[in-house]
C-alpha atoms as a PDB file:
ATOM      1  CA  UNK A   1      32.266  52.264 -42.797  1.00  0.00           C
ATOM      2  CA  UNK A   2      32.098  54.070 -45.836  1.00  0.00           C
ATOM      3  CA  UNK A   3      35.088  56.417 -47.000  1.00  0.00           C
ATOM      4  CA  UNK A   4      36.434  58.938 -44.974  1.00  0.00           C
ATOM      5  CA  UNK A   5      34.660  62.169 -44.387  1.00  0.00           C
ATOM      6  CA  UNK A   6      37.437  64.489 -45.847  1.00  0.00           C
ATOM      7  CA  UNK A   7      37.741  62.026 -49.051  1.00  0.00           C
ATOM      8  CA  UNK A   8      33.869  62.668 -49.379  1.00  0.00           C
ATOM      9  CA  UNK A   9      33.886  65.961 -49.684  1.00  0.00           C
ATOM     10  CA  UNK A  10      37.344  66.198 -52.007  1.00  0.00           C
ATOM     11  CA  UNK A  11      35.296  64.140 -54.213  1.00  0.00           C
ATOM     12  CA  UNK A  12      31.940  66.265 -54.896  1.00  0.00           C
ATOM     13  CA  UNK A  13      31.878  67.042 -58.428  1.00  0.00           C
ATOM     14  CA  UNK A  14      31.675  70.461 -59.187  1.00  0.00           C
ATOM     15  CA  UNK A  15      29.375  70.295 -62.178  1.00  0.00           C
ATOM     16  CA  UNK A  16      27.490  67.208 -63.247  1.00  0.00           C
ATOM     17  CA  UNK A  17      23.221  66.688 -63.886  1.00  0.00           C
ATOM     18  CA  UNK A  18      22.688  67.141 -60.225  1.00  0.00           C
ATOM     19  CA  UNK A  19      24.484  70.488 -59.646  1.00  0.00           C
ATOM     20  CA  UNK A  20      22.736  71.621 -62.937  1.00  0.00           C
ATOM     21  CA  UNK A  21      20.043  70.658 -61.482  1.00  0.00           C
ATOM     22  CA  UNK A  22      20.445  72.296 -58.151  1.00  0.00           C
ATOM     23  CA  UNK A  23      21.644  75.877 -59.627  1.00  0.00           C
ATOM     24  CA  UNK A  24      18.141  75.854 -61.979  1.00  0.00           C
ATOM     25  CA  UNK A  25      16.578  75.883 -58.034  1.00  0.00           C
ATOM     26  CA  UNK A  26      18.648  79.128 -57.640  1.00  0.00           C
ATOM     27  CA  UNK A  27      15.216  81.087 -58.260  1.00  0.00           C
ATOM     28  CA  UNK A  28      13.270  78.956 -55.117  1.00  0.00           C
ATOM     29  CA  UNK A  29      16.026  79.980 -53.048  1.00  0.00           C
ATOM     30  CA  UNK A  30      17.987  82.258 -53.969  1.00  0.00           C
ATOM     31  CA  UNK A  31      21.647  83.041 -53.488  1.00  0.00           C
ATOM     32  CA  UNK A  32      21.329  80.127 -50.333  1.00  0.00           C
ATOM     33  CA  UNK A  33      23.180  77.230 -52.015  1.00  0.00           C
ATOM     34  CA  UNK A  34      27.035  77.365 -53.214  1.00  0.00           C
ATOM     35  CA  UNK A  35      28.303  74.405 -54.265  1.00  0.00           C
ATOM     36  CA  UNK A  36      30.521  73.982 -51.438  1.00  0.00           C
ATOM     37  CA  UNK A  37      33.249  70.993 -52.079  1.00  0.00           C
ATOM     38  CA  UNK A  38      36.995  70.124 -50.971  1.00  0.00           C
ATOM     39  CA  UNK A  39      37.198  69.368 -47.363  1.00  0.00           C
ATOM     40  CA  UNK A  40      40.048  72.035 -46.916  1.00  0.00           C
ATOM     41  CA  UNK A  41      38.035  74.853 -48.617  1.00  0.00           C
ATOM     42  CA  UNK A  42      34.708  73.654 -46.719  1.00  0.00           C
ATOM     43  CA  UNK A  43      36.713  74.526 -43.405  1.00  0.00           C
ATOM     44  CA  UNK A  44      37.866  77.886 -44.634  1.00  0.00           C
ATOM     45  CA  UNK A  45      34.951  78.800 -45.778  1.00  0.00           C
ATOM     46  CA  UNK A  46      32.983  77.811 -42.551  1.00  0.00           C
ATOM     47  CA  UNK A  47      35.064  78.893 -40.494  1.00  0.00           C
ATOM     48  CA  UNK A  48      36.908  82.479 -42.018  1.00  0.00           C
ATOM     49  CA  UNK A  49      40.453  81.176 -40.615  1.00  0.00           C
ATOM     50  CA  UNK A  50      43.112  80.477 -43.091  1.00  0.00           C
ATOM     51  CA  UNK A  51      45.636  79.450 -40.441  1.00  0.00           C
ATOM     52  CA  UNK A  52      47.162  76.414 -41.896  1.00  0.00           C
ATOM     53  CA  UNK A  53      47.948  74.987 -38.435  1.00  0.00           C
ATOM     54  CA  UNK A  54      44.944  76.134 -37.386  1.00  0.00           C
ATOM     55  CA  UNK A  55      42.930  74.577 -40.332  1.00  0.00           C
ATOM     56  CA  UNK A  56      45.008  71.073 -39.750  1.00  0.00           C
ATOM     57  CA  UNK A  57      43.570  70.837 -36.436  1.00  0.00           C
ATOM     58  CA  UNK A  58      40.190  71.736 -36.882  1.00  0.00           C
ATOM     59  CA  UNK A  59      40.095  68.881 -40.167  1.00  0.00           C
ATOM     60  CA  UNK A  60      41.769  66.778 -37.769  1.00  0.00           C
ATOM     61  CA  UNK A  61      39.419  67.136 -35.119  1.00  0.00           C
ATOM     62  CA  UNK A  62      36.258  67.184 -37.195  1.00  0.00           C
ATOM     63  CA  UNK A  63      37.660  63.464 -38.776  1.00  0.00           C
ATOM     64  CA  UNK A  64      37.978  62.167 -34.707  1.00  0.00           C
ATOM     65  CA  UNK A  65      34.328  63.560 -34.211  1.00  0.00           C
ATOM     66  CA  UNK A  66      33.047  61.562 -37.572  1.00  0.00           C
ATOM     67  CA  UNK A  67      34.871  58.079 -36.424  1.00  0.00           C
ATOM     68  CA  UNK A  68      33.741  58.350 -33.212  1.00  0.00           C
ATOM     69  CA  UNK A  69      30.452  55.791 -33.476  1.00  0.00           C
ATOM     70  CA  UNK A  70      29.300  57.435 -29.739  1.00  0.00           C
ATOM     71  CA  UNK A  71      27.835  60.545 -32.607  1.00  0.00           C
ATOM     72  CA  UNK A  72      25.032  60.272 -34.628  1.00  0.00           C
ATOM     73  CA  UNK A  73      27.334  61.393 -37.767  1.00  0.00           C
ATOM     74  CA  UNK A  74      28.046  58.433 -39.681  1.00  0.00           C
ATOM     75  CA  UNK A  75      24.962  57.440 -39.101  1.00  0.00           C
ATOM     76  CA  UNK A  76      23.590  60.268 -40.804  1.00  0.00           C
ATOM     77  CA  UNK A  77      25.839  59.272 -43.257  1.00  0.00           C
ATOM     78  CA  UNK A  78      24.328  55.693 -44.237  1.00  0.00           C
ATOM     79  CA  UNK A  79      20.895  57.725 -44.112  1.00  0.00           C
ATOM     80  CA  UNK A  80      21.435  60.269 -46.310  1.00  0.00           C
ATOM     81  CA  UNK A  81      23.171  57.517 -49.191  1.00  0.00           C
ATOM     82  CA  UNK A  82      20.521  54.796 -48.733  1.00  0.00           C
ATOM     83  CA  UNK A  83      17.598  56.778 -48.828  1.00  0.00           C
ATOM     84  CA  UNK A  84      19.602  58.543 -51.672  1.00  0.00           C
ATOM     85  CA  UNK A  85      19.117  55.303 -53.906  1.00  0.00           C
ATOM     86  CA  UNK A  86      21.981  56.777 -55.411  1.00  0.00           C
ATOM     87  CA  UNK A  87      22.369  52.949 -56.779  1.00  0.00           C
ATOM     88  CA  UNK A  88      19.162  53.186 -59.267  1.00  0.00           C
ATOM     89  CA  UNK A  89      21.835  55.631 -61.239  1.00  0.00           C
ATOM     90  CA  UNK A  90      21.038  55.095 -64.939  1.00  0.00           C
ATOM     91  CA  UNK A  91      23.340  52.574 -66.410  1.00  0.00           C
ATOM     92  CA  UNK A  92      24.583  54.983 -68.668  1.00  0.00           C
ATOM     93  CA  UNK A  93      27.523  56.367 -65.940  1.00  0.00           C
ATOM     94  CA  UNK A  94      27.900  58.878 -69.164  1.00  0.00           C
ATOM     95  CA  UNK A  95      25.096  60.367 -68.465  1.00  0.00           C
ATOM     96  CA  UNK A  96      24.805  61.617 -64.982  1.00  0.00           C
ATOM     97  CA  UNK A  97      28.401  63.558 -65.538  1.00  0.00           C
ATOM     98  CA  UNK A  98      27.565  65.171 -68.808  1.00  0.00           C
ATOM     99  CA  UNK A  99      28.371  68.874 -68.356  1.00  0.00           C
ATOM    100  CA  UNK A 100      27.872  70.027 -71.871  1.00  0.00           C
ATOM    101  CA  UNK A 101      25.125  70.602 -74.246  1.00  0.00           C
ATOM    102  CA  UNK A 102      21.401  69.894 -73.503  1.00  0.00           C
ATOM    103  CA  UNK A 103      20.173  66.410 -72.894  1.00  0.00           C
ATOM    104  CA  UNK A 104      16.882  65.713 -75.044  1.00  0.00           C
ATOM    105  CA  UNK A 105      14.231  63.706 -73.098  1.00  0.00           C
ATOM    106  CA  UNK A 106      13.262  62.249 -76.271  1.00  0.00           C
ATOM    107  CA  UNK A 107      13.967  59.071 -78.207  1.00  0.00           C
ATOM    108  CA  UNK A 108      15.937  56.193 -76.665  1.00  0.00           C
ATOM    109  CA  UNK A 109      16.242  58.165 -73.665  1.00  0.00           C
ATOM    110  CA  UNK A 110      12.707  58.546 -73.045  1.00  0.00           C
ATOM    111  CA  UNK A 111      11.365  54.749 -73.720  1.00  0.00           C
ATOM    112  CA  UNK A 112      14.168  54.161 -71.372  1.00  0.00           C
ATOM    113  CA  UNK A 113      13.093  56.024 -68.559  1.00  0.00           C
ATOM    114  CA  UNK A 114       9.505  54.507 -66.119  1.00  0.00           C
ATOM    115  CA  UNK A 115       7.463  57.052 -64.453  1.00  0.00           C
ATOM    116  CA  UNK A 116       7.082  56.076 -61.108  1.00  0.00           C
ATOM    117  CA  UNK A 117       2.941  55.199 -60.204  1.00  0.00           C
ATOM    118  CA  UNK A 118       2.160  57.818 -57.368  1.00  0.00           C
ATOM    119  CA  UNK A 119       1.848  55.234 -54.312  1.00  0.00           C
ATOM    120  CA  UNK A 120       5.597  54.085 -55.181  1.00  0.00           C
ATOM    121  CA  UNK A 121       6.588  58.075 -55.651  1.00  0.00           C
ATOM    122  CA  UNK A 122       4.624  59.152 -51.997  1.00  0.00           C
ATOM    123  CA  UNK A 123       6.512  56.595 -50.430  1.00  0.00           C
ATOM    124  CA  UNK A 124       9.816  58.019 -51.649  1.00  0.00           C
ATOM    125  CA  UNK A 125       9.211  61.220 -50.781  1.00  0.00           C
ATOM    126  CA  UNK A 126       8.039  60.478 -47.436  1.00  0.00           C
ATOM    127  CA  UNK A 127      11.042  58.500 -46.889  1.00  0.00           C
ATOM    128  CA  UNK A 128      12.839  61.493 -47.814  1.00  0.00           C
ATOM    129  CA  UNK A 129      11.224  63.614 -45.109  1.00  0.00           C
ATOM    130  CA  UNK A 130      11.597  60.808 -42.448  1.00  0.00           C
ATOM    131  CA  UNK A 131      15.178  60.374 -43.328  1.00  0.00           C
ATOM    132  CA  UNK A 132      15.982  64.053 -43.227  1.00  0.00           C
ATOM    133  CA  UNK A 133      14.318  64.001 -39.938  1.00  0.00           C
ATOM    134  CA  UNK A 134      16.619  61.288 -38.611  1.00  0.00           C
ATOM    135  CA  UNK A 135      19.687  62.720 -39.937  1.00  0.00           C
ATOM    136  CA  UNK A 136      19.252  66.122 -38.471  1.00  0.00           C
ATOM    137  CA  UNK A 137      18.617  64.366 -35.156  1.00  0.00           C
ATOM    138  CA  UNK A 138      21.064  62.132 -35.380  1.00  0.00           C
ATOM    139  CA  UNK A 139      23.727  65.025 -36.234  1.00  0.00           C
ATOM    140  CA  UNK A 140      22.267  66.819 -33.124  1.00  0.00           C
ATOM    141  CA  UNK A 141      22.605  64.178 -30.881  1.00  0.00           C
ATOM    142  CA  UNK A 142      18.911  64.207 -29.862  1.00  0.00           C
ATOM    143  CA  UNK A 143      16.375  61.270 -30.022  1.00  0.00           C
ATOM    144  CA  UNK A 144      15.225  60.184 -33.569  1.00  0.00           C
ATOM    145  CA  UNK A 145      11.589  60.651 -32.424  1.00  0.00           C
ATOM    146  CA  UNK A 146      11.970  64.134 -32.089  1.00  0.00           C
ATOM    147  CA  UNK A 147       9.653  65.381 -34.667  1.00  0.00           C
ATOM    148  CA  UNK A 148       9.007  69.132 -32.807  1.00  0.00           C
ATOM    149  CA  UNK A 149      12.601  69.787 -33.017  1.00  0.00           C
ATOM    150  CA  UNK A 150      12.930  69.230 -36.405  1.00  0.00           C
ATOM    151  CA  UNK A 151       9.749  71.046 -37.495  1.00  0.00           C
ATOM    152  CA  UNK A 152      11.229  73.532 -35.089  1.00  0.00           C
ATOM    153  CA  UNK A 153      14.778  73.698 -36.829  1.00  0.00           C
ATOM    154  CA  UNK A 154      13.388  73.496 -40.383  1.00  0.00           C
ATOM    155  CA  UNK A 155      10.627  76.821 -39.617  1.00  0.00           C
ATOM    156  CA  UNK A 156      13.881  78.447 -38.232  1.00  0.00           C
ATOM    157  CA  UNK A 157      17.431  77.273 -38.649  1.00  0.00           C
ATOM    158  CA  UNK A 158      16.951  75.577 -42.002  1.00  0.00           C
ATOM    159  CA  UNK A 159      19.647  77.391 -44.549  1.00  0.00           C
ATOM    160  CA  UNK A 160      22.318  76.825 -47.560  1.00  0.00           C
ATOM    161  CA  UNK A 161      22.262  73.518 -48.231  1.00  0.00           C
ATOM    162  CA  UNK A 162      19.801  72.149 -45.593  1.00  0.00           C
ATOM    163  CA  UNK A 163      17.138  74.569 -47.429  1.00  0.00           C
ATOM    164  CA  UNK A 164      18.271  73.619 -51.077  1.00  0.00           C
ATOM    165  CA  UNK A 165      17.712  70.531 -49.757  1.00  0.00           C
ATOM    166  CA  UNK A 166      14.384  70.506 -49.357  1.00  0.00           C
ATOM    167  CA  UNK A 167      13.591  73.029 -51.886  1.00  0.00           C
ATOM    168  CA  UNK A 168      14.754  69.767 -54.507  1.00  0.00           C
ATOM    169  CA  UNK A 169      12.571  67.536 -51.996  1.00  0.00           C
ATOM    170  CA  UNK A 170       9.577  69.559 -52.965  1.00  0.00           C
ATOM    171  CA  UNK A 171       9.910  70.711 -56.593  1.00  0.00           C
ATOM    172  CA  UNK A 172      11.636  67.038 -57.680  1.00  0.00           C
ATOM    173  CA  UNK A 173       9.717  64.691 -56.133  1.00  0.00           C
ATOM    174  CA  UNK A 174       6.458  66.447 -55.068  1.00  0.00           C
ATOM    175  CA  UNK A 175       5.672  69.074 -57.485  1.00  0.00           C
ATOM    176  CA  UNK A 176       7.079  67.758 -60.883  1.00  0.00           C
ATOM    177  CA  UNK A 177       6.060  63.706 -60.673  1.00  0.00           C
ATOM    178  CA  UNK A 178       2.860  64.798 -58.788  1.00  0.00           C
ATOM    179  CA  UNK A 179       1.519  68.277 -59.337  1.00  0.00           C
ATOM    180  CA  UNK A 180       0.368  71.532 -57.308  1.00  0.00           C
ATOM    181  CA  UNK A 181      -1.933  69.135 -55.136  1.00  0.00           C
ATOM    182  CA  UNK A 182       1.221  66.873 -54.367  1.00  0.00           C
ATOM    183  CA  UNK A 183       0.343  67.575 -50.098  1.00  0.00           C
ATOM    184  CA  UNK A 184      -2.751  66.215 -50.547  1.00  0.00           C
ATOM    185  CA  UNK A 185      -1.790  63.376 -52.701  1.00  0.00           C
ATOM    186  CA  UNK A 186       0.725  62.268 -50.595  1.00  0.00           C
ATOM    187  CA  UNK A 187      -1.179  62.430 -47.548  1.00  0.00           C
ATOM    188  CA  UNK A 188      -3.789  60.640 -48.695  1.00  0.00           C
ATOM    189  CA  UNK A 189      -1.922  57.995 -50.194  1.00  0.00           C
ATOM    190  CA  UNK A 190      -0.055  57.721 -47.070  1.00  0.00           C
ATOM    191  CA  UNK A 191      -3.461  57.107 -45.574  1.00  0.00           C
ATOM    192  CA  UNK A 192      -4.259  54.257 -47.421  1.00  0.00           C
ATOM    193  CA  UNK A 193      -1.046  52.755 -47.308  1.00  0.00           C
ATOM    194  CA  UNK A 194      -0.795  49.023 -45.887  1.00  0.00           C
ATOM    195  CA  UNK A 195       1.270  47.881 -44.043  1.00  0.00           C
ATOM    196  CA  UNK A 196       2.149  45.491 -46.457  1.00  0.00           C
ATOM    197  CA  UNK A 197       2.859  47.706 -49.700  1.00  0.00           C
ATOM    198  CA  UNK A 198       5.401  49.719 -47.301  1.00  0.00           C
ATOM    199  CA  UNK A 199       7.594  46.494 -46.733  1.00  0.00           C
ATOM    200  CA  UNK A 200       7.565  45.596 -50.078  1.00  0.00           C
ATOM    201  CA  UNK A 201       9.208  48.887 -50.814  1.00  0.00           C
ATOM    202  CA  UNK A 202      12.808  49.056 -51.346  1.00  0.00           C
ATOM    203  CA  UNK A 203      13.391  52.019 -49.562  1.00  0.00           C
ATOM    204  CA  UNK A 204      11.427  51.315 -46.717  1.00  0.00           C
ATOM    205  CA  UNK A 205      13.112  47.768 -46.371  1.00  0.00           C
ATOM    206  CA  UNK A 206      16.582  49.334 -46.113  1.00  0.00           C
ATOM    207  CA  UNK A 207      16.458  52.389 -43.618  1.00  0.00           C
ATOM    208  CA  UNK A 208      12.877  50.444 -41.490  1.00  0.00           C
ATOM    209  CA  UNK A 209      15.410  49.369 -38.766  1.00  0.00           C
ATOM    210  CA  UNK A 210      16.309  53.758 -37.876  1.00  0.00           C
ATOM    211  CA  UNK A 211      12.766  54.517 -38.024  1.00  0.00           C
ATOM    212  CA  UNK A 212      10.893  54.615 -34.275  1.00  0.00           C
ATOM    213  CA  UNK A 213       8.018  51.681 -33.983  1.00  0.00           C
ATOM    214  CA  UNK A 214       8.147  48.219 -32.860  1.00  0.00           C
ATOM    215  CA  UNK A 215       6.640  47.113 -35.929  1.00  0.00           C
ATOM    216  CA  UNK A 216       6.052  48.084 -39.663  1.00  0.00           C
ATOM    217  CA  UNK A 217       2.484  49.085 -38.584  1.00  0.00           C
ATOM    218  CA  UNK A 218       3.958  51.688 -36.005  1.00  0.00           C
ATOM    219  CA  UNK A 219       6.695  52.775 -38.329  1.00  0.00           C
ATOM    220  CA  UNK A 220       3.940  53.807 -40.714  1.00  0.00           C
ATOM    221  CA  UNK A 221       2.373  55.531 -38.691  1.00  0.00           C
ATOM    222  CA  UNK A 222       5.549  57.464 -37.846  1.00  0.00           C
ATOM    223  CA  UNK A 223       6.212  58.022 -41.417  1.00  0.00           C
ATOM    224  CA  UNK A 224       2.602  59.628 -41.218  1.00  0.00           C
ATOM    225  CA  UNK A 225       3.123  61.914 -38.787  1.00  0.00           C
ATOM    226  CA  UNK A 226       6.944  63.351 -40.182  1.00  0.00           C
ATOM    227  CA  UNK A 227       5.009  63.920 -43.109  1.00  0.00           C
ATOM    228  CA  UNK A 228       2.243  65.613 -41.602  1.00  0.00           C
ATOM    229  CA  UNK A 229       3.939  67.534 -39.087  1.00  0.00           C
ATOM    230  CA  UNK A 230       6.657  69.030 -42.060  1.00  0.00           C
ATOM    231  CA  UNK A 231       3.207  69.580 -45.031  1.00  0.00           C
ATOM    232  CA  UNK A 232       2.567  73.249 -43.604  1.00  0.00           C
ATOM    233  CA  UNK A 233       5.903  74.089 -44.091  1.00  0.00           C
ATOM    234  CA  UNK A 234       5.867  72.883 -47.677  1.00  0.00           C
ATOM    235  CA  UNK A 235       2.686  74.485 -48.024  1.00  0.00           C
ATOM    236  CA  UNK A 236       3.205  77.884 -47.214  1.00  0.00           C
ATOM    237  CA  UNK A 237       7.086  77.565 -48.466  1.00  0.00           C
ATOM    238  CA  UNK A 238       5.692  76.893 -52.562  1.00  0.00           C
ATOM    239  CA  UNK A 239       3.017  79.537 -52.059  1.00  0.00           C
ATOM    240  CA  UNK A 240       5.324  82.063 -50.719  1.00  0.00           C
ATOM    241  CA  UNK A 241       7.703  81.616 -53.228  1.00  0.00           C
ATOM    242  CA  UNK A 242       5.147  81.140 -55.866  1.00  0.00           C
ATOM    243  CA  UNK A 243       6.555  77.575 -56.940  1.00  0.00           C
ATOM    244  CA  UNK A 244       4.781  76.114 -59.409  1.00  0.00           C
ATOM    245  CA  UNK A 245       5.699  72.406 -61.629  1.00  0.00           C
ATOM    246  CA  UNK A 246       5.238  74.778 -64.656  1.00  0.00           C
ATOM    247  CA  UNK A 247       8.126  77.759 -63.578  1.00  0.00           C
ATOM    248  CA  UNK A 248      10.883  74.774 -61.915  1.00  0.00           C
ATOM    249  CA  UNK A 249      10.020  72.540 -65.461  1.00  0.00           C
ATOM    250  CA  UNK A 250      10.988  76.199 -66.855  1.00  0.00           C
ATOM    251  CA  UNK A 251      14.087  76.116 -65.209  1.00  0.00           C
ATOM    252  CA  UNK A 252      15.115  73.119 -65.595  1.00  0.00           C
ATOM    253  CA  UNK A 253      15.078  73.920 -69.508  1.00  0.00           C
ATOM    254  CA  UNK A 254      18.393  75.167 -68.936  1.00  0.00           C
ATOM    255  CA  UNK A 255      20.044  71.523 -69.242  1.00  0.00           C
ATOM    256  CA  UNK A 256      17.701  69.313 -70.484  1.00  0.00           C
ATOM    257  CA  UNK A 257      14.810  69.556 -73.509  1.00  0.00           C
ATOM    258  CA  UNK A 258      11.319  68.040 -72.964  1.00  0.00           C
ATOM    259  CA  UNK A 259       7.831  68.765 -73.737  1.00  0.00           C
ATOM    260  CA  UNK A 260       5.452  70.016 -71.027  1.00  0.00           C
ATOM    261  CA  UNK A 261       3.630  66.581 -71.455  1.00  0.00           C
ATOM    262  CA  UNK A 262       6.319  64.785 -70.117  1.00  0.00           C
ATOM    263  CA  UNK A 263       6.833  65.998 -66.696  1.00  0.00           C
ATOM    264  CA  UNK A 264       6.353  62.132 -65.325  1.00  0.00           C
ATOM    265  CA  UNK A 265       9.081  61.384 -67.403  1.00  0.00           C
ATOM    266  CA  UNK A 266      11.065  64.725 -66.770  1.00  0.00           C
ATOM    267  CA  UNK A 267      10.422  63.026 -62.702  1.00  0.00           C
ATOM    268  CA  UNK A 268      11.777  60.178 -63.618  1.00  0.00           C
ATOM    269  CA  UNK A 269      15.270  61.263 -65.044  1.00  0.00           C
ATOM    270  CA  UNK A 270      15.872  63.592 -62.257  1.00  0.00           C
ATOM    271  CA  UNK A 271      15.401  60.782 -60.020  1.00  0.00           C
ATOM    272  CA  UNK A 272      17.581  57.966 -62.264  1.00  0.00           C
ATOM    273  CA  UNK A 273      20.165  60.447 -63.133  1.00  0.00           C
ATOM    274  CA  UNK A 274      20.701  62.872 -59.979  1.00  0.00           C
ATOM    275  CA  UNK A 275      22.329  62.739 -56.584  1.00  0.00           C
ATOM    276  CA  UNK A 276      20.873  65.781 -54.728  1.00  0.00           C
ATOM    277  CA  UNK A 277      19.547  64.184 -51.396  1.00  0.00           C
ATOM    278  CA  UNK A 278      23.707  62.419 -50.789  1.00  0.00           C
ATOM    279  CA  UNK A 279      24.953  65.564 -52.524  1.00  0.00           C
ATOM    280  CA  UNK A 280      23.958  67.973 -50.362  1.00  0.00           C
ATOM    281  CA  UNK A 281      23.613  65.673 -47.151  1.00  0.00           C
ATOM    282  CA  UNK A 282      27.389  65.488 -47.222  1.00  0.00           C
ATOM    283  CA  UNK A 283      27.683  69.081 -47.477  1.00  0.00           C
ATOM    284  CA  UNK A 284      25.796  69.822 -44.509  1.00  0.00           C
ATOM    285  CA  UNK A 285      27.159  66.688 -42.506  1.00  0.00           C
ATOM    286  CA  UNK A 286      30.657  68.284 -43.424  1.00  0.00           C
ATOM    287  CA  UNK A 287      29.487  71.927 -42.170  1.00  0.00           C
ATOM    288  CA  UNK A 288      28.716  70.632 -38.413  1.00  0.00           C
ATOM    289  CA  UNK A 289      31.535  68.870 -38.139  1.00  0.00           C
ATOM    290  CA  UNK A 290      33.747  71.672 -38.664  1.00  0.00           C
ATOM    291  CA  UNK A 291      31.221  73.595 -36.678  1.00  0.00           C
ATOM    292  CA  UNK A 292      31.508  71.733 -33.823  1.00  0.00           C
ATOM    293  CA  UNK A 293      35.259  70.954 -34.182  1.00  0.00           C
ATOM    294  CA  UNK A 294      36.102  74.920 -34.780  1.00  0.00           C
ATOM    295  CA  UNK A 295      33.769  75.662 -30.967  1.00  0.00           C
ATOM    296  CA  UNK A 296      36.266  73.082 -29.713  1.00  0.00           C
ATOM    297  CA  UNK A 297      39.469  73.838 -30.169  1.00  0.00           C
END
């Protein structure tokens, strides 16, 4: 097991590349995200109390519920890290805590960094949606096939750090590496995946054994059909907010200097030398905990 859930979420940084980058989101969705960290604060601010006895137990209780391998929540857990790839950090461990003046995506930097081809970058983000899938089932306690419920939750429930989420799911690894048609790129690709080129993917060969299917020709068509069934959300969710690669590479301008020819590359350091997916999948892991230990005490 990894580290405890309380030492988790004492350890969020409070301002690094990946909360820059999730505050220049602010304008997708705004005022839903606060960067929410310390396990103690998390339950005062979730729950309003600030009983200290009160608080004990409910931290207490919420740490039984995590350890107890009967839940889904460590589970969740391992999903949200490994499909994270929080391991492919740039080497440069400098880097991806800088806090201070704007990084310039030029140089050194630049030949550094690989633009990913778009077959390898669908298959990431559709990982992404498959393993956000999982975890909010496996939080739930309700089978990992349940694709309706989570289409259902995410058209509905979906909010603070769930949304911001997969606000950064669409404008980080659809719209800026791929472009306004990302949807139909992806889908496509997906299409005319083998089975094949998914097991030779990283990803894929480290979460296959949660996804449904007997086989790596069922699990792709599984990853398929997350996609498919979560695309008209995305759809209507960048044309209602009028989300474009140009207005997020806008905002991202705030931290980090690039020309608007370089978005592959501008792709490519957000995914080397940010954490959002782990980040923010503790955050909400944390939340139901104390949720659910708070209705039971």
């Amino acid at each position: 097991m990894s580290k405890p859930i309380f030492e988790l979420v004492d350890e969020l940084p409070t301002d690094n590349l990946t909360i820059k980058a999730l505050r220049a989101l602010d304008f997708v969705v705004p005022g839903e995200w606060d960067n929410l960290v310390g396990f103690e604060n998390t339950i005062r601010t979730v729950t309003g109390e600030d009983d200290e006895e009160l608080i004990q137990q409910i931290g207490d209780r919420a740490v039984i519920l995590f350890n107890d391998k009967a839940q889904g929540y460590q589970r969740a857990l391992w999903l949200y890290q490994t499909v994270s790839g929080s391991g492919r950090a740039l080497g440069a461990a400098t880097l991806a805590n800088m806090v201070g003046d704007k990084i310039p995506l030029v140089g050194g930097l630049l030949t550094s960094l690989t633009p990913k081809p778009a077959k390898a970058q669908t298959i990431d983000l559709s990982l992404k949606v498959v393993g956000e899938l999982l975890c909010y089932c496996s939080i739930n306690g309700i089978p990992g096939d349940s694709i309706g419920d989570f289409i259902g939750a995410v058209t509905g429930e979906y909010s603070g750090e769930s949304l911001m989420r997969l606000a950064a799911l669409v404008c980080f690894d659809g719209l800026i590496p791929l472009g306004p048609d990302f949807l139909g790129i992806v889908s496509d690709k997906i299409q005319g995946l083998s089975t094949s080129e998914l097991e030779e993917n990283d990803g894929f060969s480290q979460i296959q054994e949660a996804i449904p299917g007997e086989d790596s020709d069922s699990k792709l068509g599984f990853i398929g059909e997350a996609f498919s069934s979560v695309s008209g959300w995305m759809g209507d969710f960048v044309s209602d907010r009028g989300i474009t690669p140009e207005n997020v590479a806008n905002s991202l301008q705030s931290f980090v200097e690039f020309s608007d020819d370089k978005l592959d590359y501008l792709a490519a350091f957000l995914d080397l030398s940010t954490n959002y997916y782990e980040h923010t999948g503790v955050q909400t892991l944390a939340r139901r905990l104390i949720e659910r230990a708070y209705a039971e005490i």
